[in-house]
C-alpha atoms as a PDB file:
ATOM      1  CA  UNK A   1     104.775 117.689  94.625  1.00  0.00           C
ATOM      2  CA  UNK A   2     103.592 113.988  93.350  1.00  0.00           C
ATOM      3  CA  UNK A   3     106.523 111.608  93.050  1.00  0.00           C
ATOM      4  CA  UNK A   4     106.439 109.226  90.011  1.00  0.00           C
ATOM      5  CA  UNK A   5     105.729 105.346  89.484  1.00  0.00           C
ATOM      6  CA  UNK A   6     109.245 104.516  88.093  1.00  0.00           C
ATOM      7  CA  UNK A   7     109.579 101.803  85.889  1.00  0.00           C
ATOM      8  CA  UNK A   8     112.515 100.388  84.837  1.00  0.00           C
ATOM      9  CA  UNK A   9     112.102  99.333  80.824  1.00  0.00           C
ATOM     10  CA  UNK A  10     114.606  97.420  78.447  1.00  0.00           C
ATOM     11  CA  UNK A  11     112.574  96.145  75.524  1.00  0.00           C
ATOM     12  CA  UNK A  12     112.408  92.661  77.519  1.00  0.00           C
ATOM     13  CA  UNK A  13     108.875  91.142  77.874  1.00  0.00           C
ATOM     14  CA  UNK A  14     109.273  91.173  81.352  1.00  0.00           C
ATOM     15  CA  UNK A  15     109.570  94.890  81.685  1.00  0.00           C
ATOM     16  CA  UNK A  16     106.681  95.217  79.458  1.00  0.00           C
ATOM     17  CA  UNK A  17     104.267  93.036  81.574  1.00  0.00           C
ATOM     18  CA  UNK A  18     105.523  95.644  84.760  1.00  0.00           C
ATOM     19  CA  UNK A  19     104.809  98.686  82.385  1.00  0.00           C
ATOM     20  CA  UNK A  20     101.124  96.984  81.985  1.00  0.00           C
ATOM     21  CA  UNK A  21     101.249  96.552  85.956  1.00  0.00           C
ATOM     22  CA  UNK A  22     102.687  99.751  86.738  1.00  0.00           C
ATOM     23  CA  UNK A  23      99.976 101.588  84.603  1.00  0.00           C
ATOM     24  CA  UNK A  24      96.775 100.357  86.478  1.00  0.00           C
ATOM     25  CA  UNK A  25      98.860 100.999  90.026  1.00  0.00           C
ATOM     26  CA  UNK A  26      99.389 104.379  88.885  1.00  0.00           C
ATOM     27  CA  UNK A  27      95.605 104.640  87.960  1.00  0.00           C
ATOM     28  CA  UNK A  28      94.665 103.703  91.435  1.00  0.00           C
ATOM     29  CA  UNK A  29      97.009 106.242  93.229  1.00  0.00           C
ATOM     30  CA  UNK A  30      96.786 108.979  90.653  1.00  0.00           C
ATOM     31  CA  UNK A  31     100.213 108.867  89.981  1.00  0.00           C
ATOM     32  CA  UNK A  32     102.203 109.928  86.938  1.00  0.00           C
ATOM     33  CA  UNK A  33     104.780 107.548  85.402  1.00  0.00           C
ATOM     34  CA  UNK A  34     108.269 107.943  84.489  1.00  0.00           C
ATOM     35  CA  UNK A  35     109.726 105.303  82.288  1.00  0.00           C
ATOM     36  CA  UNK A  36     113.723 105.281  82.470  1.00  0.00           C
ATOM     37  CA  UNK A  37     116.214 102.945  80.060  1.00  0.00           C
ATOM     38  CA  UNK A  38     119.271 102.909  81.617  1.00  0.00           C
ATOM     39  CA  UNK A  39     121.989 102.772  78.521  1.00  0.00           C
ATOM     40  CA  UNK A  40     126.016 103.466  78.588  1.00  0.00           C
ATOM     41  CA  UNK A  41     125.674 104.232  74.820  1.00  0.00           C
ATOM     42  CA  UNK A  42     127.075 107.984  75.722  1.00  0.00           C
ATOM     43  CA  UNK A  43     130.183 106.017  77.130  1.00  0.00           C
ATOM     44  CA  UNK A  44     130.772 103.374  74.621  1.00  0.00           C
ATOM     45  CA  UNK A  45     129.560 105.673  71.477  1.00  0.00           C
ATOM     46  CA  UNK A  46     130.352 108.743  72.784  1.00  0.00           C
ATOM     47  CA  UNK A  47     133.603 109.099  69.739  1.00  0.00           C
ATOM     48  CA  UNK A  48     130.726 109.604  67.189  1.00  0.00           C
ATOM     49  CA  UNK A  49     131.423 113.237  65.285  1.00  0.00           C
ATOM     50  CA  UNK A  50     128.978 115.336  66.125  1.00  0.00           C
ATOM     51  CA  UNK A  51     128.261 116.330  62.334  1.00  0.00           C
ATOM     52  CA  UNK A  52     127.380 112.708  61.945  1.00  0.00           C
ATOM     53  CA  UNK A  53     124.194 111.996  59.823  1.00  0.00           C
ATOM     54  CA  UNK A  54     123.609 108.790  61.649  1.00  0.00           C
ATOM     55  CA  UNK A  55     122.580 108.742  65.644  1.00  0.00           C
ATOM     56  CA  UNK A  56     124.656 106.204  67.315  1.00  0.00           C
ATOM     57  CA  UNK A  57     122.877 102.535  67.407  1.00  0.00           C
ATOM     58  CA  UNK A  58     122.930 102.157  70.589  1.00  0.00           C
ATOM     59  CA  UNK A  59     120.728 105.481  71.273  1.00  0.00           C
ATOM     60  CA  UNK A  60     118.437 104.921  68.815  1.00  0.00           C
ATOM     61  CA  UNK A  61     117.573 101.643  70.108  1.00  0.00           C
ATOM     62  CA  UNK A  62     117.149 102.870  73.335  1.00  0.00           C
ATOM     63  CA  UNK A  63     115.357 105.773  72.048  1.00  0.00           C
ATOM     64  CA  UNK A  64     112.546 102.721  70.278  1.00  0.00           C
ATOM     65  CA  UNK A  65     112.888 100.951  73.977  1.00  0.00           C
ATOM     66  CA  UNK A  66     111.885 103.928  75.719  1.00  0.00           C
ATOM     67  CA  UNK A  67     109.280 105.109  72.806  1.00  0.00           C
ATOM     68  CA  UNK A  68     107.832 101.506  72.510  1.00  0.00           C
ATOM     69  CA  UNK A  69     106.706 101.272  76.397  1.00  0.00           C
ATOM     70  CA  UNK A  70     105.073 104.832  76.498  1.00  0.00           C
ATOM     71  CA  UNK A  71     102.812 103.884  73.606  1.00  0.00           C
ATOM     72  CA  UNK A  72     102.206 100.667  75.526  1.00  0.00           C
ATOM     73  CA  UNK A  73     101.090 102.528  78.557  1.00  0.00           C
ATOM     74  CA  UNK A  74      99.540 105.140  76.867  1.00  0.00           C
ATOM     75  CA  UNK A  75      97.165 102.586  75.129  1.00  0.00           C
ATOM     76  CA  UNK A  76      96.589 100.443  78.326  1.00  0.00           C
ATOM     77  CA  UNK A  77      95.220 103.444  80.425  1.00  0.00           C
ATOM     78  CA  UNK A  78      95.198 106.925  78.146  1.00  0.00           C
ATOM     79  CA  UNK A  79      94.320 109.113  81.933  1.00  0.00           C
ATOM     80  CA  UNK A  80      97.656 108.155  83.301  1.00  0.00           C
ATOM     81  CA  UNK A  81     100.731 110.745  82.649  1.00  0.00           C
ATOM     82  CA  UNK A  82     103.667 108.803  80.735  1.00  0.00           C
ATOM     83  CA  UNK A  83     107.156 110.775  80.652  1.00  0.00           C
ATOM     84  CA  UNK A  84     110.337 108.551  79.320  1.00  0.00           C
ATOM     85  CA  UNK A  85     114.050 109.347  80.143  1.00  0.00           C
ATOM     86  CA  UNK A  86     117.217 107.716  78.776  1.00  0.00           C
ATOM     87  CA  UNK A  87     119.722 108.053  81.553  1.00  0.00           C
ATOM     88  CA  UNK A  88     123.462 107.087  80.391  1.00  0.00           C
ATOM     89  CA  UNK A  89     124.575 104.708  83.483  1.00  0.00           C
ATOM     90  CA  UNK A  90     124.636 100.853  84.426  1.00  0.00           C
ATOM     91  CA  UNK A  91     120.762  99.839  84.689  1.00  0.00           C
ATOM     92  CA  UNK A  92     120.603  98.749  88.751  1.00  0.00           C
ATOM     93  CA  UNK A  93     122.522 102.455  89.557  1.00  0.00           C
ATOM     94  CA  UNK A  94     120.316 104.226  87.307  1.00  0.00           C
ATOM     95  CA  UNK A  95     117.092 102.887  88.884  1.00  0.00           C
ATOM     96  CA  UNK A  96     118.424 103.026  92.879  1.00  0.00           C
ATOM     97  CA  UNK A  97     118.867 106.374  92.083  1.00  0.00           C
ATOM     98  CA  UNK A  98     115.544 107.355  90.270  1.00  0.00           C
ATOM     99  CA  UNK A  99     113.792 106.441  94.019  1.00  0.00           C
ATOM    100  CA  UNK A 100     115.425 109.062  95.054  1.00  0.00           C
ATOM    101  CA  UNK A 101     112.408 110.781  93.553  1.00  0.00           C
ATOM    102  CA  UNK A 102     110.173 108.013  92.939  1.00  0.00           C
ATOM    103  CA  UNK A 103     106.786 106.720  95.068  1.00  0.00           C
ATOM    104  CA  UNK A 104     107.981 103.490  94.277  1.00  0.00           C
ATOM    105  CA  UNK A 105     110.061 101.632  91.440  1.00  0.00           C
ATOM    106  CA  UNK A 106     108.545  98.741  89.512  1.00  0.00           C
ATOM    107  CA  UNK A 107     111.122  96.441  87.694  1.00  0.00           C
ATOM    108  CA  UNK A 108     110.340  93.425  85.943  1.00  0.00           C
ATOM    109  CA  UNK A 109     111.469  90.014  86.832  1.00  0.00           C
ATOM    110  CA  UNK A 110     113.915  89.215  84.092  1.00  0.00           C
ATOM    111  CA  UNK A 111     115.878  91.308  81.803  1.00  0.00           C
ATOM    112  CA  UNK A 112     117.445  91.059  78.559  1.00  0.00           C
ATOM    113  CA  UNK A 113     120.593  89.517  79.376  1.00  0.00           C
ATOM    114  CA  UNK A 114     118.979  87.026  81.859  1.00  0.00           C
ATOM    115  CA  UNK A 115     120.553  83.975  82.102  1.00  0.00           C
ATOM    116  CA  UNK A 116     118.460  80.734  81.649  1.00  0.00           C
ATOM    117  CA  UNK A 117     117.516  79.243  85.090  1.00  0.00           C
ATOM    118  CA  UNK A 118     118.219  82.716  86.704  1.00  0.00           C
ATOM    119  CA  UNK A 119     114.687  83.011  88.871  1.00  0.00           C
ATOM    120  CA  UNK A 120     115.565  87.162  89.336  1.00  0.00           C
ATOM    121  CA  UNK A 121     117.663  89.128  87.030  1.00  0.00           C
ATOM    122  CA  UNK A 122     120.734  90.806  88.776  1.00  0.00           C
ATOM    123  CA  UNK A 123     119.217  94.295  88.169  1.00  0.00           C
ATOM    124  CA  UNK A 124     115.902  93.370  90.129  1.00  0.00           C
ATOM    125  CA  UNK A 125     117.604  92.358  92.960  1.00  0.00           C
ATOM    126  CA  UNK A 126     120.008  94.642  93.289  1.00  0.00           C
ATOM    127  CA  UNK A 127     117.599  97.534  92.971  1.00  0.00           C
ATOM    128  CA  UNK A 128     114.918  95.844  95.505  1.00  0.00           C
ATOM    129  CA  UNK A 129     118.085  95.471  98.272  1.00  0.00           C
ATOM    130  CA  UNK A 130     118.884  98.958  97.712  1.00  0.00           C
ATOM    131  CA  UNK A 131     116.671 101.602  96.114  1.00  0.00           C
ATOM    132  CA  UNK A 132     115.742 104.195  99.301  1.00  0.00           C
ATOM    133  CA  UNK A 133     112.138 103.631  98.207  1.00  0.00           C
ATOM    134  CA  UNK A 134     109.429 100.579  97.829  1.00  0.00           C
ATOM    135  CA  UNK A 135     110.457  98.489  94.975  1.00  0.00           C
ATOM    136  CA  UNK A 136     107.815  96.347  93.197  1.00  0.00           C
ATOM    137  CA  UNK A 137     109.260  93.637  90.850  1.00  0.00           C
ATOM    138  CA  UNK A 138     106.811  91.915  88.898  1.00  0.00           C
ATOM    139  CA  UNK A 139     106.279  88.429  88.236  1.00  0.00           C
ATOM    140  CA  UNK A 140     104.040  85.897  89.067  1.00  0.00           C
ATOM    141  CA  UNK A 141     100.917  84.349  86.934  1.00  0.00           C
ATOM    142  CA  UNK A 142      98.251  86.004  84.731  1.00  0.00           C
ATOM    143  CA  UNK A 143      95.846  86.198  87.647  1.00  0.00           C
ATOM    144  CA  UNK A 144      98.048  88.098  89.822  1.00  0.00           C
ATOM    145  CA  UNK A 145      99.297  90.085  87.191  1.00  0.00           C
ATOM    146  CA  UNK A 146      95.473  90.872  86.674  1.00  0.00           C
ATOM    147  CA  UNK A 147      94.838  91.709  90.521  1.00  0.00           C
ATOM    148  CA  UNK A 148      91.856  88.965  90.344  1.00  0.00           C
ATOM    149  CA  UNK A 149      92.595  87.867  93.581  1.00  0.00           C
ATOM    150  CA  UNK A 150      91.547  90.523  95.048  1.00  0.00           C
ATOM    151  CA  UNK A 151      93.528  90.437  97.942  1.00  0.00           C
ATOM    152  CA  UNK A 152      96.981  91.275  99.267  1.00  0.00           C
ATOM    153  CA  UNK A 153      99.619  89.996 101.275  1.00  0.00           C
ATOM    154  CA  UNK A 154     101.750  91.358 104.159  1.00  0.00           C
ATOM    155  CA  UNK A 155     104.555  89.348 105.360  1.00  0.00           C
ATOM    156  CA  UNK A 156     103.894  91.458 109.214  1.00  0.00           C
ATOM    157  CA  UNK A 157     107.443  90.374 110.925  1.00  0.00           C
ATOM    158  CA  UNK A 158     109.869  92.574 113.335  1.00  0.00           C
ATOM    159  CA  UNK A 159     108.024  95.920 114.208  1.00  0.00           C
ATOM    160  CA  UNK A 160     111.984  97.118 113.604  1.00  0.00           C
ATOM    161  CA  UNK A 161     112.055  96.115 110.376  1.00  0.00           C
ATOM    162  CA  UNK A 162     108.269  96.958 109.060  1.00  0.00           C
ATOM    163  CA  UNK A 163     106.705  99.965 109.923  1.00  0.00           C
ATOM    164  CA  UNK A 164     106.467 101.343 106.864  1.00  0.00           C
ATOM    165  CA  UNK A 165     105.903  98.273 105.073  1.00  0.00           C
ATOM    166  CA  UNK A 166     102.311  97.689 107.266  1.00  0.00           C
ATOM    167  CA  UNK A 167     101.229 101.568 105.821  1.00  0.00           C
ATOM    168  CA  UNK A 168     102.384 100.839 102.102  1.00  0.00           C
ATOM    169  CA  UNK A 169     100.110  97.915 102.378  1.00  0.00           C
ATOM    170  CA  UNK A 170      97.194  99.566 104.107  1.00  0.00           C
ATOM    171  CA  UNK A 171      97.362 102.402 101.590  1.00  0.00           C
ATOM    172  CA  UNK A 172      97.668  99.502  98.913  1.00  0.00           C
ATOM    173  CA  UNK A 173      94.829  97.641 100.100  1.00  0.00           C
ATOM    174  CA  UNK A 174      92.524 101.193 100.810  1.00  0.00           C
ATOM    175  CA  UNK A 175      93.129 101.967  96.517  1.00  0.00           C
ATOM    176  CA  UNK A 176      92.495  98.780  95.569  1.00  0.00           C
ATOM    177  CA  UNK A 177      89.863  98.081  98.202  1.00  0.00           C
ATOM    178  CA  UNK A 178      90.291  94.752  98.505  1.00  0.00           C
ATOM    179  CA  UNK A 179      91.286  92.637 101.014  1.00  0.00           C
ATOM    180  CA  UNK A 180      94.285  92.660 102.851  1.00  0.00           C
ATOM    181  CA  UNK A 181      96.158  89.296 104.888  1.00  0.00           C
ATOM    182  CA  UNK A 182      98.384  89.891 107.324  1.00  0.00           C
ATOM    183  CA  UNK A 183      99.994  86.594 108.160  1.00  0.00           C
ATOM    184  CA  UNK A 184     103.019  86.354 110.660  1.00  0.00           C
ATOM    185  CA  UNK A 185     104.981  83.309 111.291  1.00  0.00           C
ATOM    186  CA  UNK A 186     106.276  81.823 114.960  1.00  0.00           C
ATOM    187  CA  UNK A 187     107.957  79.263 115.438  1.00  0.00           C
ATOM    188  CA  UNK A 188     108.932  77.413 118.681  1.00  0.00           C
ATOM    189  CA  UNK A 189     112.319  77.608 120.708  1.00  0.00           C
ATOM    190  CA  UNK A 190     114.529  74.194 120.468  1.00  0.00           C
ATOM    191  CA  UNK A 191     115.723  75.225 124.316  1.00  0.00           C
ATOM    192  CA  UNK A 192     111.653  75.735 125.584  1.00  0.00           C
ATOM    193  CA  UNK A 193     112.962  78.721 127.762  1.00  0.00           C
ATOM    194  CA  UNK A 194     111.521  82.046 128.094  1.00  0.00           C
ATOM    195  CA  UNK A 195     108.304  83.412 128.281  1.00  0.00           C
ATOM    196  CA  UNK A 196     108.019  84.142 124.504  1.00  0.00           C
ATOM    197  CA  UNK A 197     108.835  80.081 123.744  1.00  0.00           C
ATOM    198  CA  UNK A 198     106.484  79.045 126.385  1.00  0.00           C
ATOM    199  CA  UNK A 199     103.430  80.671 124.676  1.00  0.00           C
ATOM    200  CA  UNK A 200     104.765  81.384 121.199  1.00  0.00           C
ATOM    201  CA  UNK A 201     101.781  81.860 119.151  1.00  0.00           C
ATOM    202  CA  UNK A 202     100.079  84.188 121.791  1.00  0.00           C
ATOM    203  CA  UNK A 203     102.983  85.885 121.260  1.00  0.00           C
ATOM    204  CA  UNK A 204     103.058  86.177 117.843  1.00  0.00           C
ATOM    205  CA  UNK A 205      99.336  87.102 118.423  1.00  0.00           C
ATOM    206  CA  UNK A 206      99.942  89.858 120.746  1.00  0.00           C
ATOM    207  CA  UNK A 207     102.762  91.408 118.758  1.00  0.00           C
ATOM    208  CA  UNK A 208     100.422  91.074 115.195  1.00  0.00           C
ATOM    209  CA  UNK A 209      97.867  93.305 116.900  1.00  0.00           C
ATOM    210  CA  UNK A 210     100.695  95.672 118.404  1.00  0.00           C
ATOM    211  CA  UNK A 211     102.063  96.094 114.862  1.00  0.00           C
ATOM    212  CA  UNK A 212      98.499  96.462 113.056  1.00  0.00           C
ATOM    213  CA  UNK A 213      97.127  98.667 115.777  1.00  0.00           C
ATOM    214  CA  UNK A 214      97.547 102.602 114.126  1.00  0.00           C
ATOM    215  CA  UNK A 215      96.938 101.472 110.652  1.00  0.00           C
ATOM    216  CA  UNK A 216      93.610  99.726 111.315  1.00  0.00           C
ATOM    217  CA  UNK A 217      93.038 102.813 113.375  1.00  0.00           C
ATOM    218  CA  UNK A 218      93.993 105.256 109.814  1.00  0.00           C
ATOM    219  CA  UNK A 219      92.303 102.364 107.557  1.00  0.00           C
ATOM    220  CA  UNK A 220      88.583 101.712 109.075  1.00  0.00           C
ATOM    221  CA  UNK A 221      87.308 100.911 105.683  1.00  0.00           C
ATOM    222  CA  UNK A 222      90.159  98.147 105.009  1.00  0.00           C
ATOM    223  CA  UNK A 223      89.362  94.977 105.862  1.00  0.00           C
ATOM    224  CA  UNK A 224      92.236  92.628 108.005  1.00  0.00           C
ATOM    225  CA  UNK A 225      92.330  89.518 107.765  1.00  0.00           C
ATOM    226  CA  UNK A 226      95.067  88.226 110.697  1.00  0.00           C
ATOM    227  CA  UNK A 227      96.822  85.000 110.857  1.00  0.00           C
ATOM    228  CA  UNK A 228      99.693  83.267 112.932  1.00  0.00           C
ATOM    229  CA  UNK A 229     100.900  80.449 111.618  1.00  0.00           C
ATOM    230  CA  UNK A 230     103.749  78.030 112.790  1.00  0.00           C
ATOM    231  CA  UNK A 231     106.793  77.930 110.107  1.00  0.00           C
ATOM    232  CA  UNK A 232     109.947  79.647 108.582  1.00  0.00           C
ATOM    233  CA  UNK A 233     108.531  83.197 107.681  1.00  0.00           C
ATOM    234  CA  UNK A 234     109.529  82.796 104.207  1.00  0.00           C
ATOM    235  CA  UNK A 235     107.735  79.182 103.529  1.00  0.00           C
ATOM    236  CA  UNK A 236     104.550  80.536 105.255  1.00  0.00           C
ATOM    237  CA  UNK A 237     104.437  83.493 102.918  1.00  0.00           C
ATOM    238  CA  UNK A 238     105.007  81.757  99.849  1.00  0.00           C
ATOM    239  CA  UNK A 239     102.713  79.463 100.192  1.00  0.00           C
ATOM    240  CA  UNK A 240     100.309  81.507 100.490  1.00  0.00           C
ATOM    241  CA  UNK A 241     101.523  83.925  96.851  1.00  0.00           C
ATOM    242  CA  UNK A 242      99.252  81.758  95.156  1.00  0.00           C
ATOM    243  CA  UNK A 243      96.218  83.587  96.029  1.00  0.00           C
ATOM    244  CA  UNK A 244      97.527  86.723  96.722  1.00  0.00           C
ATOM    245  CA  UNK A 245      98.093  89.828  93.836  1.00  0.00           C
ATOM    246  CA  UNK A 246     100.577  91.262  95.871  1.00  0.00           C
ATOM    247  CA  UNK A 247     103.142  90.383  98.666  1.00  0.00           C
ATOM    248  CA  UNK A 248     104.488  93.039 100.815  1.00  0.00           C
ATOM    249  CA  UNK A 249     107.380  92.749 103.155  1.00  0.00           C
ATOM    250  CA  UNK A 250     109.854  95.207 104.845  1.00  0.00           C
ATOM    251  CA  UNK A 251     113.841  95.372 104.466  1.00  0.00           C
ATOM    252  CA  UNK A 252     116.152  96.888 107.003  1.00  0.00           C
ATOM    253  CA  UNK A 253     118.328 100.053 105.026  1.00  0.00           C
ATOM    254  CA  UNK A 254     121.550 100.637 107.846  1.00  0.00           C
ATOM    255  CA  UNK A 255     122.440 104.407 106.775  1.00  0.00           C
ATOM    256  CA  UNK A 256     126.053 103.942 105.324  1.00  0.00           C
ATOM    257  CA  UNK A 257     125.944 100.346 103.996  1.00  0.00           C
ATOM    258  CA  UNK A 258     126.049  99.994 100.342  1.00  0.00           C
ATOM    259  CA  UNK A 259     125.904  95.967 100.045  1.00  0.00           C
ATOM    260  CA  UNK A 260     122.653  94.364  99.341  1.00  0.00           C
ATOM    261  CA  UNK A 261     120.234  94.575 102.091  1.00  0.00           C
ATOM    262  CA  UNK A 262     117.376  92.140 101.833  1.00  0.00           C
ATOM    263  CA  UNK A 263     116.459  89.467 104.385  1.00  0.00           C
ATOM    264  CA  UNK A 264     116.110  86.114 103.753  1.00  0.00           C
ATOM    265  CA  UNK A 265     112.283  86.446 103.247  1.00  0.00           C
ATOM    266  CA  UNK A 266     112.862  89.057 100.778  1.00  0.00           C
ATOM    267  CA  UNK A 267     115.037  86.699  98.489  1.00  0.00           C
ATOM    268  CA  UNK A 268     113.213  83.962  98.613  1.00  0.00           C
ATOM    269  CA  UNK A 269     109.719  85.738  97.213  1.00  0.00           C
ATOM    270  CA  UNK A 270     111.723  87.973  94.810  1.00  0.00           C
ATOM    271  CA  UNK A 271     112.969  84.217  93.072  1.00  0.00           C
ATOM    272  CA  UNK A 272     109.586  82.365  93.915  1.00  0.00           C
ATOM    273  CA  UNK A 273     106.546  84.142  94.923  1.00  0.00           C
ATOM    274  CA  UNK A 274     103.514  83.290  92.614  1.00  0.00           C
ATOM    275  CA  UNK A 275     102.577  87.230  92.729  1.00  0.00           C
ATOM    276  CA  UNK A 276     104.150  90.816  92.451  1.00  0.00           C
ATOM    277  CA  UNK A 277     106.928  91.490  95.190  1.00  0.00           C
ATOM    278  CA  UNK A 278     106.751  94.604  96.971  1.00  0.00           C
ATOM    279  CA  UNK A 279     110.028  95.595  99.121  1.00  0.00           C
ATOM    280  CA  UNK A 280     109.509  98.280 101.248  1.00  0.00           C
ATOM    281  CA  UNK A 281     112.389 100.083 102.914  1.00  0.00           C
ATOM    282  CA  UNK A 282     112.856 101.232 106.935  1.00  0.00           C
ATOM    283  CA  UNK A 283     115.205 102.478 108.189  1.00  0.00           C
ATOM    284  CA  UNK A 284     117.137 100.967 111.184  1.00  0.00           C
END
């Protein structure tokens, strides 16, 4: 059975720039997409008699949100599958559990309700810290948004942490056959003890290579670009955003814990990377 491309849609033209995105990633995988509006009209609307001539307002807006974005997609790329859903629940809940059943959910960067000067709407984040699967929220500038770049990005930090983040961006970087960086960041010890501190960046070296090792072996036709670089992890990655189309970077999901689980490298692209953020789960 082939899971869906989720994608979370509210009428905002954020979502609609990651319905455009989400179309051409399905395209490359040969996936089929599933469009979901979260609404609580059922809740809030729910006292309507059922003889009533006139749908509650609430649906049938969410019933144009929905109907809107599949045309959308359906005009962008007419060989991709487009299936809507209107699921009555809080928007972040809704979407955390679509991946349940999802290859990935896609989520633009702002919502409706966003708040001026709020870099990520609530529902993006909460979704990327928590959704069981990869999470792509989309932002970033019309070139990235375009995939002109050619090239991705792959934050390549704890082996504990990334695993499944180094084959999302393999298999990302096989469809779209372009170029893939793996950059990982060192930085020295204030104390100089240890044998990691003494030789950091060999070390960073060595471990790169450790981490990259079975996907380069699975991926001969994707080519690796590898770079250690001194720096905070999540300055050394966003720097680099600007020439990337996508940024890739693994979150630790504790079995049991319901808070928000994304590492400080996570939030800090989700509010300013320059390109689309991809999330990807592992479980620790």
């Amino acid at each position: 059975m082939t899971l869906p491309l989720v994608v979370g849609v509210d009428g905002s033209d954020a979502s609609l720039r990651a319905v455009d995105w989400a179309v051409d990633e399905a395209a490359r995988h040969g996936l089929p997409l599933r469009l979901v509006h979260a609404s609580l009209w059922e809740r809030y609307e729910g006292g309507v008699p059922t003889d009533s001539l006139e749908r509650p307002s609430e649906r049938v807006m969410a019933e144009h949100v929905v109907g809107s974005a599949a045309e959308r997609a359906r005009r962008h790329d007419p060989s991709v599958t487009v299936t809507t859903a209107i699921v009555p629940d809080e928007a972040a809940e809704a979407l955390v559990r679509e991946g349940n059943e999802a290859t990935a959910l896609v989520t633009g960067s702002r919502g409706r309700g966003g708040l001026r000067g709020l870099l990520l709407g609530s529902v993006g984040l909460a979704v990327a810290a928590r959704a069981p699967c990869p999470v792509i929220v989309v932002r970033g500038d019309p070139a990235a948004l375009a995939s002109s770049h050619e090239r991705i990005l792959l934050g390549a930090g704890d082996a504990t942490t990334c695993g499944e983040a180094v084959r999302f961006a393999f298999r990302e970087a096989a469809a779209r056959k372009c170029t893939l960086d793996a950059v990982r960041a060192w930085r020295r010890r204030a104390d100089g003890s240890g044998e990691e501190s003494a030789r950091p960046e060999e070390h960073a070296s060595t471990g790169l290579d450790a981490l990259l090792r079975d996907a380069v072996a699975d991926h001969p036709g994707v080519r690796v670009r590898r770079a250690t670089v001194e720096g905070h992890a999540h300055d050394v990655l966003l720097r680099r955003t600007a020439a990337a189309d996508l940024v890739i970077v693994g979150a630790g999901r504790r079995t049991g814990h319901f808070g928000l689980q994304v590492g400080r490298v996570a939030h800090k692209l989700l509010h300013h990377a320059d390109c689309p953020v991809a999330i990807v789960p592992q479980p620790v």
